[in-house]
PDB file of N, CA and C in Angstrom:
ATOM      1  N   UNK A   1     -11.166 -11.680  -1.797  1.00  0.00           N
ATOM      2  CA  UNK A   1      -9.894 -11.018  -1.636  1.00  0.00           C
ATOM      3  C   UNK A   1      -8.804 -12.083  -1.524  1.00  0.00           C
ATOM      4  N   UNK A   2      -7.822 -11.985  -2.213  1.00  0.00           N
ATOM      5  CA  UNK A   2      -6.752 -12.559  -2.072  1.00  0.00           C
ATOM      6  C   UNK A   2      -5.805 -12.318  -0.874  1.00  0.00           C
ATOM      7  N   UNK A   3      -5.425 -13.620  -0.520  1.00  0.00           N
ATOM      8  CA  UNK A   3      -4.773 -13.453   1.005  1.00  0.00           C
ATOM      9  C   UNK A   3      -3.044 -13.317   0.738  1.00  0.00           C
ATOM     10  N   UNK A   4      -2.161 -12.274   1.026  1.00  0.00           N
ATOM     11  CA  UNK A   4      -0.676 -12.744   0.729  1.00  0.00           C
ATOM     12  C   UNK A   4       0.283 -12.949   1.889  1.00  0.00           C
ATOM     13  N   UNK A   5       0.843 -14.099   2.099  1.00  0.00           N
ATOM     14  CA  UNK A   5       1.348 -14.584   3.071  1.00  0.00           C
ATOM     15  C   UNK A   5       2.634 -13.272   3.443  1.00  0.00           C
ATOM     16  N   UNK A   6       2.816 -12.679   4.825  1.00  0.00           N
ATOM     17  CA  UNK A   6       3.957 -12.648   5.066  1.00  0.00           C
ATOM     18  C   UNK A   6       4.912 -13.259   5.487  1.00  0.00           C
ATOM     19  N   UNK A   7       5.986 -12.907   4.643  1.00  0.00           N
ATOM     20  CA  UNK A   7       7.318 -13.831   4.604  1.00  0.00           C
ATOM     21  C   UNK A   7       8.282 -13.131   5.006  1.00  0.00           C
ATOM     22  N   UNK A   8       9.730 -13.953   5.253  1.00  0.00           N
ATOM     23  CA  UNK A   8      10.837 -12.926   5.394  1.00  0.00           C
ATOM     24  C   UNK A   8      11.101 -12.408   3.997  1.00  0.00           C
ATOM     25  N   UNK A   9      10.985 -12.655   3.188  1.00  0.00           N
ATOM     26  CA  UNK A   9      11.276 -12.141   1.964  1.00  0.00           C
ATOM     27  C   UNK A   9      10.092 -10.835   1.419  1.00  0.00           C
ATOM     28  N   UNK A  10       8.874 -10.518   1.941  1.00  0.00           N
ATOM     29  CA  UNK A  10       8.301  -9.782   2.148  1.00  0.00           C
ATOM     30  C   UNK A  10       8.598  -8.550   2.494  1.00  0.00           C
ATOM     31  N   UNK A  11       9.328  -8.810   3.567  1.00  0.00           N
ATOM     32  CA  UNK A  11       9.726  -8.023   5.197  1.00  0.00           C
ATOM     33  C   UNK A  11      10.954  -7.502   4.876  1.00  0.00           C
ATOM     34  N   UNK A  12      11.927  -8.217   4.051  1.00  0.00           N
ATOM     35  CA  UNK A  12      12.634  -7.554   3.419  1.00  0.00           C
ATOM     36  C   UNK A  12      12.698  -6.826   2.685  1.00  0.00           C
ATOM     37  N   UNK A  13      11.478  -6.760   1.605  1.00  0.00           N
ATOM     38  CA  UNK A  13      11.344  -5.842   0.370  1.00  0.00           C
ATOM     39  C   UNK A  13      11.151  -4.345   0.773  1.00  0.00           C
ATOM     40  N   UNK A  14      10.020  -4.926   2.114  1.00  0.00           N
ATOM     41  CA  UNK A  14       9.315  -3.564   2.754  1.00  0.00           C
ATOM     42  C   UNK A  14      10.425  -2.791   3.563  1.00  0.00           C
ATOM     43  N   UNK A  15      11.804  -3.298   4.239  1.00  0.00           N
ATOM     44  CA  UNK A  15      12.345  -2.497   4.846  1.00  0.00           C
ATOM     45  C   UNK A  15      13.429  -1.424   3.613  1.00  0.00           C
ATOM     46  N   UNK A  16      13.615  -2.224   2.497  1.00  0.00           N
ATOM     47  CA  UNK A  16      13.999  -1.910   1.279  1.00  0.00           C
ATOM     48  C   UNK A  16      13.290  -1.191  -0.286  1.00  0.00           C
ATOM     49  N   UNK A  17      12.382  -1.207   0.542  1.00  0.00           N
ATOM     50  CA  UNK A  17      11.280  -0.525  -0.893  1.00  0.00           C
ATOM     51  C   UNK A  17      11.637   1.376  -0.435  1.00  0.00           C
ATOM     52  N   UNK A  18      11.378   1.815  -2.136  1.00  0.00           N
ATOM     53  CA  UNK A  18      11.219   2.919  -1.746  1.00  0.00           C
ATOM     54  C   UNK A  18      10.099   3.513  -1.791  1.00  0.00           C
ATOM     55  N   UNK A  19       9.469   3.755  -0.542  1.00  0.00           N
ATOM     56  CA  UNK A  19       8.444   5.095  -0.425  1.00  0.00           C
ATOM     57  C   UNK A  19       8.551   5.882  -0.752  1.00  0.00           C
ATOM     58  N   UNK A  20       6.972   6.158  -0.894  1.00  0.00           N
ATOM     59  CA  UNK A  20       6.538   7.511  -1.446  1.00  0.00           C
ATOM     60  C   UNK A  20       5.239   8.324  -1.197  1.00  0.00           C
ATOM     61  N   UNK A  21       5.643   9.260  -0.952  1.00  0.00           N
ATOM     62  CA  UNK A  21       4.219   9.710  -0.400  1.00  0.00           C
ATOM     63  C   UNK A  21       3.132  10.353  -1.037  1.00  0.00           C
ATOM     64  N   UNK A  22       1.952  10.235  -1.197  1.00  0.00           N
ATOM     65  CA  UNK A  22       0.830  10.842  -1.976  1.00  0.00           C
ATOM     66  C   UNK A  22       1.244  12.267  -2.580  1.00  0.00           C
ATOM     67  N   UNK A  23       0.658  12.916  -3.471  1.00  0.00           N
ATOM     68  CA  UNK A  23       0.908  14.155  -3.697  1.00  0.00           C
ATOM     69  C   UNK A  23      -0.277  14.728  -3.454  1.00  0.00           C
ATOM     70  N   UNK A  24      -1.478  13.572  -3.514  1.00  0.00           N
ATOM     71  CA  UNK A  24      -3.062  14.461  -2.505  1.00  0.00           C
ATOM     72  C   UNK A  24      -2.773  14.274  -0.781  1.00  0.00           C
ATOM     73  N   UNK A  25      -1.774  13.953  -0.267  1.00  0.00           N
ATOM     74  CA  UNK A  25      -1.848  13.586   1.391  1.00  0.00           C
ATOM     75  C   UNK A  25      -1.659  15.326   1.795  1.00  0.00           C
ATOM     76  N   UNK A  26      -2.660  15.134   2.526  1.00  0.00           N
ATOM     77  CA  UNK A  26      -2.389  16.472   3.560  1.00  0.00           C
ATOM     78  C   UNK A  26      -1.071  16.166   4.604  1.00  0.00           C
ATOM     79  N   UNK A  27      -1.455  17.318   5.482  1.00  0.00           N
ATOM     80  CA  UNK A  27      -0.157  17.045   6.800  1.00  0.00           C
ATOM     81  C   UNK A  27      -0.749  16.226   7.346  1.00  0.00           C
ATOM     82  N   UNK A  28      -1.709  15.887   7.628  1.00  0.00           N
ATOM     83  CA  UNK A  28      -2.288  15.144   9.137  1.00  0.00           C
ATOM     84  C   UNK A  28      -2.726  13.459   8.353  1.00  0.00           C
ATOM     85  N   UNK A  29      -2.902  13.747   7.226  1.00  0.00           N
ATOM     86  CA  UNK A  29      -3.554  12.606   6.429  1.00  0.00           C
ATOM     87  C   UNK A  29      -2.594  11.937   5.421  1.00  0.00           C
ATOM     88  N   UNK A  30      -1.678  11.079   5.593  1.00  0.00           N
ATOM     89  CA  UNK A  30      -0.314  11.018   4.662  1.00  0.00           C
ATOM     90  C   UNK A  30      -0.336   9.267   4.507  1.00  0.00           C
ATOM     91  N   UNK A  31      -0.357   8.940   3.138  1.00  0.00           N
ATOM     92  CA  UNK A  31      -0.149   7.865   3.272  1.00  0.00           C
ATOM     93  C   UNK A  31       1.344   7.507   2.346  1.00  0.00           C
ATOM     94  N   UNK A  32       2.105   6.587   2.468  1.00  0.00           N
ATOM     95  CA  UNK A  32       2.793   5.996   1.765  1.00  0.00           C
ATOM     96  C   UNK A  32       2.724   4.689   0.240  1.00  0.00           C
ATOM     97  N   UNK A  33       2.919   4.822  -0.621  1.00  0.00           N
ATOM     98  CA  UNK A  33       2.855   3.517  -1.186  1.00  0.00           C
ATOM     99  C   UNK A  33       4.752   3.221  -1.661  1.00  0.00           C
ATOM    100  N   UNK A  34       4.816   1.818  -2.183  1.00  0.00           N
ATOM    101  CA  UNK A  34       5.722   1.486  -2.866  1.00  0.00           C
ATOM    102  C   UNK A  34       5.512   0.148  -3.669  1.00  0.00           C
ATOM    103  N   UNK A  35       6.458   0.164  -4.509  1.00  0.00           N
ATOM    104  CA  UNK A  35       6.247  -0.944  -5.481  1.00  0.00           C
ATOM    105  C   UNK A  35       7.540  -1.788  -5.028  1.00  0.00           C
ATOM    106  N   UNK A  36       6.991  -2.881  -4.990  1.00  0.00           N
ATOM    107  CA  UNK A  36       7.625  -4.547  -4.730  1.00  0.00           C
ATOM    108  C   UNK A  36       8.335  -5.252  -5.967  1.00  0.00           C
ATOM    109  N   UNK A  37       9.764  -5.724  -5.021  1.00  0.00           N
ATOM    110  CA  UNK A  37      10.486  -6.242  -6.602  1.00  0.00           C
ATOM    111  C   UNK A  37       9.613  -7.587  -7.262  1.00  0.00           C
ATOM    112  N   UNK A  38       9.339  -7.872  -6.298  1.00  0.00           N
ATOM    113  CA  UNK A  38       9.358  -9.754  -6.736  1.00  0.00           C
ATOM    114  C   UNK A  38       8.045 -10.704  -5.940  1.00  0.00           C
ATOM    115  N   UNK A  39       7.631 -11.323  -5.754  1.00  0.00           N
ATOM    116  CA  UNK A  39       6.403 -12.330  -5.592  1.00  0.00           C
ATOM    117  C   UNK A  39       5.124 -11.570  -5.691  1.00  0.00           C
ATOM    118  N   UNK A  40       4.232 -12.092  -4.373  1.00  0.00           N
ATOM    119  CA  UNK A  40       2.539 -12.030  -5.413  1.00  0.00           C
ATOM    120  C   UNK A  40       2.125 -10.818  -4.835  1.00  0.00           C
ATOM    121  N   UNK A  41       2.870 -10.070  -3.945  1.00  0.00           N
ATOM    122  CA  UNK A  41       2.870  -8.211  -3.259  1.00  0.00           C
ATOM    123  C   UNK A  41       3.363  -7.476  -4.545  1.00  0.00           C
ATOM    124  N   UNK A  42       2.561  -7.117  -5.093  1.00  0.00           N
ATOM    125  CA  UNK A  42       3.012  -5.813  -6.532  1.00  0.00           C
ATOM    126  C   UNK A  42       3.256  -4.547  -5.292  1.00  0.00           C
ATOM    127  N   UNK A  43       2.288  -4.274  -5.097  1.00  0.00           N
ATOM    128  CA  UNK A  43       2.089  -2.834  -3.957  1.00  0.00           C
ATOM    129  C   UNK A  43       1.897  -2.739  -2.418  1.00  0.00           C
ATOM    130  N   UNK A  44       2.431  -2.038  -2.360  1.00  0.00           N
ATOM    131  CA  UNK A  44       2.096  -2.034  -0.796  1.00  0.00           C
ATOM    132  C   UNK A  44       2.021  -0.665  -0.075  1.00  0.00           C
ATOM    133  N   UNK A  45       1.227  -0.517   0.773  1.00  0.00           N
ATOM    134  CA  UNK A  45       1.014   0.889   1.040  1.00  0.00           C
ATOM    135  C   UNK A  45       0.583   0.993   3.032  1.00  0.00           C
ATOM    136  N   UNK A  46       1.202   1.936   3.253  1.00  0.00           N
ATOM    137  CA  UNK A  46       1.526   2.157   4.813  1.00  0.00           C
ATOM    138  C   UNK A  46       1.126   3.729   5.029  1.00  0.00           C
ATOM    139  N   UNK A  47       0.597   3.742   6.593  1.00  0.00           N
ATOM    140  CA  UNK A  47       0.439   5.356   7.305  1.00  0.00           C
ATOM    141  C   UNK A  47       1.178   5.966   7.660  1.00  0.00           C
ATOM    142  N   UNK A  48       1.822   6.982   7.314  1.00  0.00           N
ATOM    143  CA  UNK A  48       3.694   7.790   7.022  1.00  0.00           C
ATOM    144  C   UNK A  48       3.574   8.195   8.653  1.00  0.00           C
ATOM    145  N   UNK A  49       2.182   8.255   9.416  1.00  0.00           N
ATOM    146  CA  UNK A  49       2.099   8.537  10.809  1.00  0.00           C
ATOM    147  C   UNK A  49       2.834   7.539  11.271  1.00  0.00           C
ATOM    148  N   UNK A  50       2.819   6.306  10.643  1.00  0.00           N
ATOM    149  CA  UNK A  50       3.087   4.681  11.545  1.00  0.00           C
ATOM    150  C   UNK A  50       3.995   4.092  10.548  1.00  0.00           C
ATOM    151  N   UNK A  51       5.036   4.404  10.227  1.00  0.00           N
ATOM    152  CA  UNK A  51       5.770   3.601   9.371  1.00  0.00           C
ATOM    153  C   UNK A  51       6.251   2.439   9.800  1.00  0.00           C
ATOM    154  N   UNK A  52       6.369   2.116  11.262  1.00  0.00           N
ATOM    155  CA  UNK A  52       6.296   0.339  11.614  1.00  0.00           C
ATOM    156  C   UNK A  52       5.161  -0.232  11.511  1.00  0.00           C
ATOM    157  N   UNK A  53       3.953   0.424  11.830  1.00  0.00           N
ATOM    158  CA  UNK A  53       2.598  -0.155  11.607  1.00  0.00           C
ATOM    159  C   UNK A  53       2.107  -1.373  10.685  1.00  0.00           C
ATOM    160  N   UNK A  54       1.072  -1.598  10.315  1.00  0.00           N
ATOM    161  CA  UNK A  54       0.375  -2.180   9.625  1.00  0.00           C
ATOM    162  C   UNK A  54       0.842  -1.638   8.208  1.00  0.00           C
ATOM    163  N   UNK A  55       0.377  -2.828   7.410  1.00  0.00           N
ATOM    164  CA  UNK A  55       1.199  -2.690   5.960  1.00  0.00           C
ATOM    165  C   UNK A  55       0.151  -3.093   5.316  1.00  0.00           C
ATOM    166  N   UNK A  56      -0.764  -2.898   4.292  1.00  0.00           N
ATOM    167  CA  UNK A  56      -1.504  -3.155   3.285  1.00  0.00           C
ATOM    168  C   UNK A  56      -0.521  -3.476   1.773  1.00  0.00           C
ATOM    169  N   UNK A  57      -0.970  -4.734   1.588  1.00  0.00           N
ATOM    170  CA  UNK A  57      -0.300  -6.070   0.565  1.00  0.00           C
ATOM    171  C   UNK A  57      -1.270  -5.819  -0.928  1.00  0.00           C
ATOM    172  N   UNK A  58      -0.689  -5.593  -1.779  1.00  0.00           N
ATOM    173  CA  UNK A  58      -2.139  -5.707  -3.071  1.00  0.00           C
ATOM    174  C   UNK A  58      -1.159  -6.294  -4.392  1.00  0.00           C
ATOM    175  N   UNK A  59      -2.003  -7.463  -4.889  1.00  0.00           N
ATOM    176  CA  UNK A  59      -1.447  -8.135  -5.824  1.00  0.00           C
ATOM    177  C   UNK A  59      -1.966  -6.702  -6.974  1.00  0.00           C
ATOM    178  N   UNK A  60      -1.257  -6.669  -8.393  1.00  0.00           N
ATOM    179  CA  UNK A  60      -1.130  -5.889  -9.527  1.00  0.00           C
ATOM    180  C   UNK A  60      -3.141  -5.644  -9.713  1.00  0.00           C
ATOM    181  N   UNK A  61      -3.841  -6.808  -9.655  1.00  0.00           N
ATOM    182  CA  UNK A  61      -5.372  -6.726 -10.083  1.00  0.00           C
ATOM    183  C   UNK A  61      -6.059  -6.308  -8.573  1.00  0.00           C
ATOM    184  N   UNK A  62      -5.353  -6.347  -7.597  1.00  0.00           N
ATOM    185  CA  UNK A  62      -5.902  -5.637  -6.209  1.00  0.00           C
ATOM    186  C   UNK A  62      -5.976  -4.447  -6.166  1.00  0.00           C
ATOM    187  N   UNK A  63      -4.291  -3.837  -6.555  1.00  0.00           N
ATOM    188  CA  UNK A  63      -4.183  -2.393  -6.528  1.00  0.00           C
ATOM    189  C   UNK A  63      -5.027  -1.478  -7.835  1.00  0.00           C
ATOM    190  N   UNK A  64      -5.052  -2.049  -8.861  1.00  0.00           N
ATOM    191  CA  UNK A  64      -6.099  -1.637  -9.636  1.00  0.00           C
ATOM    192  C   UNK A  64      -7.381  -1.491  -9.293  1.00  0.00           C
ATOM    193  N   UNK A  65      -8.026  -2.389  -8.913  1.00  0.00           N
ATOM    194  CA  UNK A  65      -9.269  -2.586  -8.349  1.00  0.00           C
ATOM    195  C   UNK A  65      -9.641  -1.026  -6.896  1.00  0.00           C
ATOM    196  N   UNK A  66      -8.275  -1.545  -5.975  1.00  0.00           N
ATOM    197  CA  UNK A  66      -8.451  -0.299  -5.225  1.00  0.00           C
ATOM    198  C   UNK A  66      -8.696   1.243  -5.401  1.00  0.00           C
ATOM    199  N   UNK A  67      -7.625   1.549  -6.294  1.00  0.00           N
ATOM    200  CA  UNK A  67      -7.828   2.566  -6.990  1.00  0.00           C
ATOM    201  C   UNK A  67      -8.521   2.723  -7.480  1.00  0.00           C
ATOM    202  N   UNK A  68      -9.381   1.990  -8.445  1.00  0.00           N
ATOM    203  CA  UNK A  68     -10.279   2.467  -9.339  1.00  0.00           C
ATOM    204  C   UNK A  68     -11.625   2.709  -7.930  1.00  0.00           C
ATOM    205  N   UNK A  69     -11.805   2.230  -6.845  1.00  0.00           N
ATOM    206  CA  UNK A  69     -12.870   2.289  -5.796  1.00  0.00           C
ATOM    207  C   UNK A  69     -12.075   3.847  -4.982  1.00  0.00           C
ATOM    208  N   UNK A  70     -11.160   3.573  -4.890  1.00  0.00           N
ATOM    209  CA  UNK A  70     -10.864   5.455  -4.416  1.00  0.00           C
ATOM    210  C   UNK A  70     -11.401   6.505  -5.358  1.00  0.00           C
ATOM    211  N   UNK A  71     -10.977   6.709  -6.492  1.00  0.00           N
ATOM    212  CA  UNK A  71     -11.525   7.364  -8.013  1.00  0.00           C
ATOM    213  C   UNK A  71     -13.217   7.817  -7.574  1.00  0.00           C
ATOM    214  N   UNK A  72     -13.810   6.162  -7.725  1.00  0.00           N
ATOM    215  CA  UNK A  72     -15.437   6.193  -7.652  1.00  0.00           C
ATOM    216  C   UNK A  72     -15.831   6.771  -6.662  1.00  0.00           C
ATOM    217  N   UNK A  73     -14.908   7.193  -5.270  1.00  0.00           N
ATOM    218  CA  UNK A  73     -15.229   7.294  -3.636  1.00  0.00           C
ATOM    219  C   UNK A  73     -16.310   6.155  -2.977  1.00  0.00           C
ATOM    220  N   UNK A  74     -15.807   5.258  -3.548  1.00  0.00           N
ATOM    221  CA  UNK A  74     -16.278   3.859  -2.968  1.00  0.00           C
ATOM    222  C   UNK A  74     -15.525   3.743  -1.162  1.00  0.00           C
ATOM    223  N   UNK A  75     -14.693   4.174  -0.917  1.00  0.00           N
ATOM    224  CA  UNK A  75     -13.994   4.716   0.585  1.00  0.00           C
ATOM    225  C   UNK A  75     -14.421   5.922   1.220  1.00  0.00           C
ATOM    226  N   UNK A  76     -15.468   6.851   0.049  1.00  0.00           N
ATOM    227  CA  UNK A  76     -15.904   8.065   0.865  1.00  0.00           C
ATOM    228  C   UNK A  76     -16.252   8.212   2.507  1.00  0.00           C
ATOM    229  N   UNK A  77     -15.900   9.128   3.111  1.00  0.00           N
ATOM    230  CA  UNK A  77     -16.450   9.504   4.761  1.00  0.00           C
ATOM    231  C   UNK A  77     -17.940  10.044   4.608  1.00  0.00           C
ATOM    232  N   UNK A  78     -18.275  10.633   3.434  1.00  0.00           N
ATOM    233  CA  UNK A  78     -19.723  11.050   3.575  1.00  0.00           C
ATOM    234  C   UNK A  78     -21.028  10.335   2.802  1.00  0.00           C
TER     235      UNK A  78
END
C-alpha cells in the first residue's frame, strides 16, 4: 500500500473538496467520497457520521483497486 503524506495542502483540498454521498448509503450507513485537485490523493473518502474524523487517501490505482474489492465483496460482513 502506498503511504500519502498529510500536508497542509492536503487539508486544504479536503476542507474544499466537494462531497458526495453514496447513492447505495443507507441512513445509518453513509459514506462520503470526493475527488482531489492536485498531488498523489486522487480520492478521498470520509464517514458523513464523522465529517472531522478520519479521512481515507487513495492514489487513482488505489481507488480502482478498492472498488473493484467492494464489487467482488472482498469487504463483505458475511
Amino acid at each position: 500500500m502506498n503511504e500519502i503524506r498529510d500536508t497542509p495542502s492536503v487539508h486544504a483540498q479536503l476542507a474544499e473538496a466537494p462531497w458526495r454521498t453514496s447513492t447505495r448509503s443507507q441512513t445509518s450507513n453513509c459514506v462520503e467520497v470526493a475527488s482531489l485537485r492536485t498531488g498523489p490523493a486522487a480520492v478521498a473518502l470520509r464517514d458523513s457520521k464523522d465529517r472531522g474524523g478520519p479521512v481515507l487517501l487513495f492514489d487513482r490505482a488505489g481507488w480502482l483497486g478498492f472498488i473493484a474489492g467492494a464489487k467482488n465483496g472482498q469487504f463483505g460482513l458475511g
